[in-house]
C-alpha atoms as a PDB file:
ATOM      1  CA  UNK A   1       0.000   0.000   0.000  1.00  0.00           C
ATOM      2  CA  UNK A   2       1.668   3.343  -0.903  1.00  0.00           C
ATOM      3  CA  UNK A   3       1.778   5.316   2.478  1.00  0.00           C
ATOM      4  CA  UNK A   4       0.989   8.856   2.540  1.00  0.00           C
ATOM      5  CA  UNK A   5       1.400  11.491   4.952  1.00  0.00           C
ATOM      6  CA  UNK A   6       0.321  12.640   8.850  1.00  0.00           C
ATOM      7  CA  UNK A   7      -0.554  15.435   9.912  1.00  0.00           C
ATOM      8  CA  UNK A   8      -0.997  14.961  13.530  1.00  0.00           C
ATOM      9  CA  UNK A   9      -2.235  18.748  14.804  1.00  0.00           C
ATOM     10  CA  UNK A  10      -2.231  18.550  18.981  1.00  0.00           C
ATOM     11  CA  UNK A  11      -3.264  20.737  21.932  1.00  0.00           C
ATOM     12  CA  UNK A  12      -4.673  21.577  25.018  1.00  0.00           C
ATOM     13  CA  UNK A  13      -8.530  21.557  24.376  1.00  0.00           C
ATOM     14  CA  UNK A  14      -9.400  25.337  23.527  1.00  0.00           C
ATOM     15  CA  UNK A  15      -6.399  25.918  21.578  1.00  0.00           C
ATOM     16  CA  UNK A  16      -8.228  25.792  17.828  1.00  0.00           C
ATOM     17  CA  UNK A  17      -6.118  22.913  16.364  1.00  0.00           C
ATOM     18  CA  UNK A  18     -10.039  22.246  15.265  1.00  0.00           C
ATOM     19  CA  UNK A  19     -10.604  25.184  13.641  1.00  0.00           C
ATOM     20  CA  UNK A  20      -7.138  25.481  12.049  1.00  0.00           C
ATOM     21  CA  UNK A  21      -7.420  21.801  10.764  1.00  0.00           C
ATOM     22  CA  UNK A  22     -11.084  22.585   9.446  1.00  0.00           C
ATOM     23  CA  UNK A  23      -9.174  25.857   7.581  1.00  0.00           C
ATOM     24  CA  UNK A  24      -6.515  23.324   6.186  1.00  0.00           C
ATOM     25  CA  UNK A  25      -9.232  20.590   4.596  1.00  0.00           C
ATOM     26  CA  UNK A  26     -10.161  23.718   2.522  1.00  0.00           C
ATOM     27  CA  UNK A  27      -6.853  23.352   0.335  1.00  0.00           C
ATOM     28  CA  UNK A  28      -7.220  20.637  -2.484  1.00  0.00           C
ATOM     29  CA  UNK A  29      -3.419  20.740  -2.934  1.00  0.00           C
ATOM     30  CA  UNK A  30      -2.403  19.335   0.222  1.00  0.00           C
ATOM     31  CA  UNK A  31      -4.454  16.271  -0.343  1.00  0.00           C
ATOM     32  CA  UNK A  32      -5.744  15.548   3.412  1.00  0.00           C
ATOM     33  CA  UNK A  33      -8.403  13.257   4.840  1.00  0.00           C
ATOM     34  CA  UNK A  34      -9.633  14.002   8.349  1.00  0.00           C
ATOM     35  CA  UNK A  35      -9.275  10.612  10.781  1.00  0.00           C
ATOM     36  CA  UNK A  36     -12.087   9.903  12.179  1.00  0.00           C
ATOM     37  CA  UNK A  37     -11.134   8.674  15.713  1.00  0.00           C
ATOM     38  CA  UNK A  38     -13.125   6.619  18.485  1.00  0.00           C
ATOM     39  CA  UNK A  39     -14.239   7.481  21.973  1.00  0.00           C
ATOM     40  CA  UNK A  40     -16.523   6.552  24.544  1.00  0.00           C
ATOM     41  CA  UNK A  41     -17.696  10.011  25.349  1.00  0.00           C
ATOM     42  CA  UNK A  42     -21.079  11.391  24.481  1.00  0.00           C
ATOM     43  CA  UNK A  43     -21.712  13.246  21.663  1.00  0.00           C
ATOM     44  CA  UNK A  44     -21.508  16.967  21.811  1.00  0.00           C
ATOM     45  CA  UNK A  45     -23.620  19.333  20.330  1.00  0.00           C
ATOM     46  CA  UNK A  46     -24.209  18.553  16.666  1.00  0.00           C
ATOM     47  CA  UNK A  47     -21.223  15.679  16.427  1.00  0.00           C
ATOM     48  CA  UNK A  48     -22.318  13.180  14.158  1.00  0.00           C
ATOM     49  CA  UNK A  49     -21.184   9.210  14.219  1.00  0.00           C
ATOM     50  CA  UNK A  50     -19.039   8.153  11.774  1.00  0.00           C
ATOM     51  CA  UNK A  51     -18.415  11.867  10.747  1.00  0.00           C
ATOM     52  CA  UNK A  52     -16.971  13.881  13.598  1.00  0.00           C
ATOM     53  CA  UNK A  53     -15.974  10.393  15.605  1.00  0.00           C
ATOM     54  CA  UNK A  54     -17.112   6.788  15.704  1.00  0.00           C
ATOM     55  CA  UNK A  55     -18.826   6.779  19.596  1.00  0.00           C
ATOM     56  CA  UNK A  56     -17.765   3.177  20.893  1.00  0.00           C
ATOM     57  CA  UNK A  57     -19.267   1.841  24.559  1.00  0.00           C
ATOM     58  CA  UNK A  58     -16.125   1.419  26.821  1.00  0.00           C
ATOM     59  CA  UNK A  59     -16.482  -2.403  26.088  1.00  0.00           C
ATOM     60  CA  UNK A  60     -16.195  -2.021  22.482  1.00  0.00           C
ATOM     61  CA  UNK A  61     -13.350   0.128  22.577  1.00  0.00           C
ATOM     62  CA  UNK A  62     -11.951  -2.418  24.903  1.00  0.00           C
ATOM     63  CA  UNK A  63     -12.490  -5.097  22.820  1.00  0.00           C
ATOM     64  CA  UNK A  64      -9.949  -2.983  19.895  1.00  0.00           C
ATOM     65  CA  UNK A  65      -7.385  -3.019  22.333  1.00  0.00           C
ATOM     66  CA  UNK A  66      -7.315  -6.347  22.912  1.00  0.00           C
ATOM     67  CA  UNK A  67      -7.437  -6.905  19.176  1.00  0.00           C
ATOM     68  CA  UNK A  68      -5.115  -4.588  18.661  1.00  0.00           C
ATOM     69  CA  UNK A  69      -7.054  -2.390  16.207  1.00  0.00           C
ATOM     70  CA  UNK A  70      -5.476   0.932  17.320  1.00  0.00           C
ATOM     71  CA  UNK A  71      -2.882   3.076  15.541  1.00  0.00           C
ATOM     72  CA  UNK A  72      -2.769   4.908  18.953  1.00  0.00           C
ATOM     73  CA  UNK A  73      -4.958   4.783  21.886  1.00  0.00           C
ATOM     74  CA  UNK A  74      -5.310   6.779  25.136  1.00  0.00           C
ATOM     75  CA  UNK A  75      -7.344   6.514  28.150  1.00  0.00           C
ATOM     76  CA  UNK A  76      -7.616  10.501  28.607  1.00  0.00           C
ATOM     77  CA  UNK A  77     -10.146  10.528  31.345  1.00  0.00           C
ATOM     78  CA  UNK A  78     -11.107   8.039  33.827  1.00  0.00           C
ATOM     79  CA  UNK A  79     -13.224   5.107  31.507  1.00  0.00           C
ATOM     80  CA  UNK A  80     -13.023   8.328  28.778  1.00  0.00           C
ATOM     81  CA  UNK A  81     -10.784   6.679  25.600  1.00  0.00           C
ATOM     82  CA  UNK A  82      -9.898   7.825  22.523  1.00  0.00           C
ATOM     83  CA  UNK A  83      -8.451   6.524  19.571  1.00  0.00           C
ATOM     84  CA  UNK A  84      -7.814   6.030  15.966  1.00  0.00           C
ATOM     85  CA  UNK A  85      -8.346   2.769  14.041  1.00  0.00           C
ATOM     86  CA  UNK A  86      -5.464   1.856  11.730  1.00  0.00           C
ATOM     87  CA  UNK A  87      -8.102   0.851   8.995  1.00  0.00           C
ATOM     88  CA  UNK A  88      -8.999   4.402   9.356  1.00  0.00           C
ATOM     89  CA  UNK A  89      -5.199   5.382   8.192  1.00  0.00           C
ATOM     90  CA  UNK A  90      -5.627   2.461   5.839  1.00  0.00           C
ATOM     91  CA  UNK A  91      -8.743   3.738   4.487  1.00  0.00           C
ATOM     92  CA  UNK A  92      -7.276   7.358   3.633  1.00  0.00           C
ATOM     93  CA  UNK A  93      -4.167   5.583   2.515  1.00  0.00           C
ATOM     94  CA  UNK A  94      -5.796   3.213   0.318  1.00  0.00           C
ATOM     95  CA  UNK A  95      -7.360   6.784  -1.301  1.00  0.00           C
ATOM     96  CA  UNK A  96      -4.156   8.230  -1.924  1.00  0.00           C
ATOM     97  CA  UNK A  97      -4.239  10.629   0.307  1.00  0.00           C
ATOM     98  CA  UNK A  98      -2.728  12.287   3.288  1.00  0.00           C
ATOM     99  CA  UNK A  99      -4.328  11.793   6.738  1.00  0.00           C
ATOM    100  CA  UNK A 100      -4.754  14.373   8.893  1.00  0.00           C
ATOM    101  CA  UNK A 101      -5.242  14.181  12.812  1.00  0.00           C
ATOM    102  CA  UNK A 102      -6.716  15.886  14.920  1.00  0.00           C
ATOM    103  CA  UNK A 103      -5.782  13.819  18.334  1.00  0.00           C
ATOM    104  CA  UNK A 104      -4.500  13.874  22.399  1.00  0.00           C
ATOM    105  CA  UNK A 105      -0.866  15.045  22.548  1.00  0.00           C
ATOM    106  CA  UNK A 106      -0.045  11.413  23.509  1.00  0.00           C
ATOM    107  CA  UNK A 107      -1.899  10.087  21.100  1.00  0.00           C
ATOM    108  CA  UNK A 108       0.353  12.381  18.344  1.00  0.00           C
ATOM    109  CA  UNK A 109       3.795  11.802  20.161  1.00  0.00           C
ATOM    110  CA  UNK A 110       2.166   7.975  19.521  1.00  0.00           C
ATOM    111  CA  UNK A 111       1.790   8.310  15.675  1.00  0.00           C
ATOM    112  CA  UNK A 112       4.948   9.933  15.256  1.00  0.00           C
ATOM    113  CA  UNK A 113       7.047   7.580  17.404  1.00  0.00           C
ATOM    114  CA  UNK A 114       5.325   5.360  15.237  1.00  0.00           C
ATOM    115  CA  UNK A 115       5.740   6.555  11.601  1.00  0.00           C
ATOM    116  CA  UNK A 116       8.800   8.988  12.186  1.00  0.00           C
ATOM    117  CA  UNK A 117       9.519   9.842   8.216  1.00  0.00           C
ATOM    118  CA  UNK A 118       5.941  10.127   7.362  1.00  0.00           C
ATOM    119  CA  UNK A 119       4.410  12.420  10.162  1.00  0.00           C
ATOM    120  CA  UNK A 120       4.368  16.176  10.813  1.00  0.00           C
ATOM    121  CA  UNK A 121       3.659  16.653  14.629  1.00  0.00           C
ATOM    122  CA  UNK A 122       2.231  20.242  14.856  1.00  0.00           C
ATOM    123  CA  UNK A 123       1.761  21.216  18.816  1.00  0.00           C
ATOM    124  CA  UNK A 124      -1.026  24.375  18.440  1.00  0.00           C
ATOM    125  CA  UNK A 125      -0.276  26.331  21.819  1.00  0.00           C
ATOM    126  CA  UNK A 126      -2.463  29.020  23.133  1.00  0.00           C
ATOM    127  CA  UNK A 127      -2.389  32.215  24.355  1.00  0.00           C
ATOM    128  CA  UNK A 128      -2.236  31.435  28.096  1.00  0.00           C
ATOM    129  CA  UNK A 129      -4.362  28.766  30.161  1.00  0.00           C
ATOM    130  CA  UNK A 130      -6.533  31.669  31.601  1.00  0.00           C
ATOM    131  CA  UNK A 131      -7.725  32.231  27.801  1.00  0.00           C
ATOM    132  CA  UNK A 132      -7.969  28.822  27.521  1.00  0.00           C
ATOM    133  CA  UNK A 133     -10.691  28.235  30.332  1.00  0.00           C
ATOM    134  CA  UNK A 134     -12.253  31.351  29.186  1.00  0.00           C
ATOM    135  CA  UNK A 135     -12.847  29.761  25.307  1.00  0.00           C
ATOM    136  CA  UNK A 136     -14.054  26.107  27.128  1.00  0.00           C
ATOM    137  CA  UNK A 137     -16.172  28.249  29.118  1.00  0.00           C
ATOM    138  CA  UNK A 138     -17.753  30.263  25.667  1.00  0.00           C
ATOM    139  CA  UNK A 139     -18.117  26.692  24.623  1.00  0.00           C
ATOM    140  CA  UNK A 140     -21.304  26.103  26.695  1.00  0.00           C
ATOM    141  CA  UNK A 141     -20.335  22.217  26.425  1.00  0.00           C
ATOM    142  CA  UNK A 142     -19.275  20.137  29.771  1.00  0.00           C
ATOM    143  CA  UNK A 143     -19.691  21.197  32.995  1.00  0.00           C
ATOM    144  CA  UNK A 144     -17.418  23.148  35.193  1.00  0.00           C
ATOM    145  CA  UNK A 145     -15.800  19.646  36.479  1.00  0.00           C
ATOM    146  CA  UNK A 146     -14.671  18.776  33.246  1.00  0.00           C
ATOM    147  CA  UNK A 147     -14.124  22.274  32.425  1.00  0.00           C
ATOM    148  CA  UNK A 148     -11.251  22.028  35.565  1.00  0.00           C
ATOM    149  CA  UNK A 149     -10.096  18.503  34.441  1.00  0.00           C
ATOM    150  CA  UNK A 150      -9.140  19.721  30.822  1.00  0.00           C
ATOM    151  CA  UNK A 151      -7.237  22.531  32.356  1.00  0.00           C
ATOM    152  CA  UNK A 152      -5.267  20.295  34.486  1.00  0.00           C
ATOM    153  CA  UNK A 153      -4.320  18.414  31.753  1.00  0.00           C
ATOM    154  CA  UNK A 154      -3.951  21.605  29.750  1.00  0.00           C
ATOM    155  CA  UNK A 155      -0.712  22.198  31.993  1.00  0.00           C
ATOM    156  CA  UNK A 156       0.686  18.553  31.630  1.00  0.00           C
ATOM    157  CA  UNK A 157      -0.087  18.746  27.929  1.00  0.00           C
ATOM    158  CA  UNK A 158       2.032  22.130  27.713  1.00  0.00           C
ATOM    159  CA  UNK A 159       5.098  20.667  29.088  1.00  0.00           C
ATOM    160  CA  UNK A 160       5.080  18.344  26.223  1.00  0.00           C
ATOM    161  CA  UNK A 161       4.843  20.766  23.302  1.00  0.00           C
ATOM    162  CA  UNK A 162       8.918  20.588  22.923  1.00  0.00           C
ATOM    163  CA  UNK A 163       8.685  17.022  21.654  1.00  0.00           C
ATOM    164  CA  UNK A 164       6.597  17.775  18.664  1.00  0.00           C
ATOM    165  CA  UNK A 165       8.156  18.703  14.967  1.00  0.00           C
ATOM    166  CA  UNK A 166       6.973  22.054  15.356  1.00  0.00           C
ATOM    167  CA  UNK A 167       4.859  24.659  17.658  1.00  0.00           C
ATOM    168  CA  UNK A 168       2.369  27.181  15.993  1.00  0.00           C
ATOM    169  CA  UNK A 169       1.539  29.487  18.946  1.00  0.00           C
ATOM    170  CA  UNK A 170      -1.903  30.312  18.286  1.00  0.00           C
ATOM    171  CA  UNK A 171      -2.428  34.423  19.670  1.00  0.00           C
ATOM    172  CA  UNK A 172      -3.307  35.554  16.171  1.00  0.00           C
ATOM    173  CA  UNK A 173      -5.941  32.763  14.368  1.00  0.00           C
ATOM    174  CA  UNK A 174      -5.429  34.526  10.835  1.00  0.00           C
ATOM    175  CA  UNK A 175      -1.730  34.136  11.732  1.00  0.00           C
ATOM    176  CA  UNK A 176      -1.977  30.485  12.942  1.00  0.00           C
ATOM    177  CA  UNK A 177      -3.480  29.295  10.139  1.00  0.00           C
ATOM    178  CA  UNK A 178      -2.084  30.636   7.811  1.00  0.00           C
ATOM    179  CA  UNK A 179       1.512  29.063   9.435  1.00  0.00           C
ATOM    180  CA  UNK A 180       0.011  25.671   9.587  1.00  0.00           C
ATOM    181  CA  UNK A 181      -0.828  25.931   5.631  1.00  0.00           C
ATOM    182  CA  UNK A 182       2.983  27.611   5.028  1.00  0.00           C
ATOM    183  CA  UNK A 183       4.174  23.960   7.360  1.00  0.00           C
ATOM    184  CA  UNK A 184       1.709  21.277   5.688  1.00  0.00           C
ATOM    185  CA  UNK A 185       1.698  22.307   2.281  1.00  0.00           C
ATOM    186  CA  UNK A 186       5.636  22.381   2.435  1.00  0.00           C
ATOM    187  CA  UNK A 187       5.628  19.050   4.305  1.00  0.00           C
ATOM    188  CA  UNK A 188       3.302  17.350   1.960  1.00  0.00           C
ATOM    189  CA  UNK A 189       4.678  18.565  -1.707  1.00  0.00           C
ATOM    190  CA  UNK A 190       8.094  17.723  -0.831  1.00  0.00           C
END
């Protein structure tokens, strides 16, 4: 199977890798395919099955790890997993195109480690954690427990931006986009 490339965009939640990968799928040169990954959340919002992420119970998600199934997997929460399928990468593959990821920090150090020739690990840092809370608060979408949990992990998550190809620090969005097209396009046509 002729491999393309990753994309793996990372961050604290509330940093906009979301909205800057949504601005790169816009671009019909760089050839990307969003991964769809798995969890065991709930839906938020207007999310969609099969579209914005396959929703697994925690026993089916289980069940993949014991198979094996995952690419990269990553219990983020307590009984709260994520992960992405490797026939999802095999299924963008198989299209000839680039696969682009929108994933945990771990789970990105993961697909790097993993595929070190093939992947650009972009770590999308924000403004400060204050702003941070403020745009999960704006949000509207998880309580003010989970609100506190994803900012506790925001400053774990931080600490590992150095380990990542490349950090677009997101206090302008024009800006920030517009750096993670400059970095994928010349990452993918090379």
């Amino acid at each position: 199977m002729n491999k393309g490339k990753l994309i793996v965009l990372s961050a604290p939640s509330g940093s906009g890798k979301t909205t800057i990968l949504r601005h790169l799928m816009n671009y019909p040169e760089l050839n990307l395919e969003f991964s769809i990954s798995c969890t065991t959340r709930a839906p938020r919002g207007e999310e969609e099955n099969g579209k914005d992420y396959y929703f697994l119970t925690p026993d089916e998600f289980k069940q993949h790890i014991k198979n094996e199934d995952f690419v990269e997997w990553e219990e983020v929460y307590r009984d709260n997993f994520y992960g992405t399928l490797k026939t999802e990468v095999e299924r963008i593959w198989a299209q000839g195109k680039n696969v682009i990821f929108d994933i945990d920090v771990a789970g990105g150090l993961r697909i790097k480690n993993k595929f070190p020739e093939e992947t650009l690990a972009i770590f999308v840092k924000p403004p400060s954690v204050d702003e941070l809370k403020r745009r999960l608060k704006e949000r509207s979408t998880e309580s003010e427990d989970k609100i506190n949990m994803r900012i506790a992990k925001a400053h774990v998550e931080l600490a590992t931006a150095p380990q990542f190809d490349t950090i677009i620090k997101n206090y302008d969005l024009d800006t920030a986009k517009e750096e993670a097209y400059q970095l994928v396009k010349g990452f993918v046509l090379k």
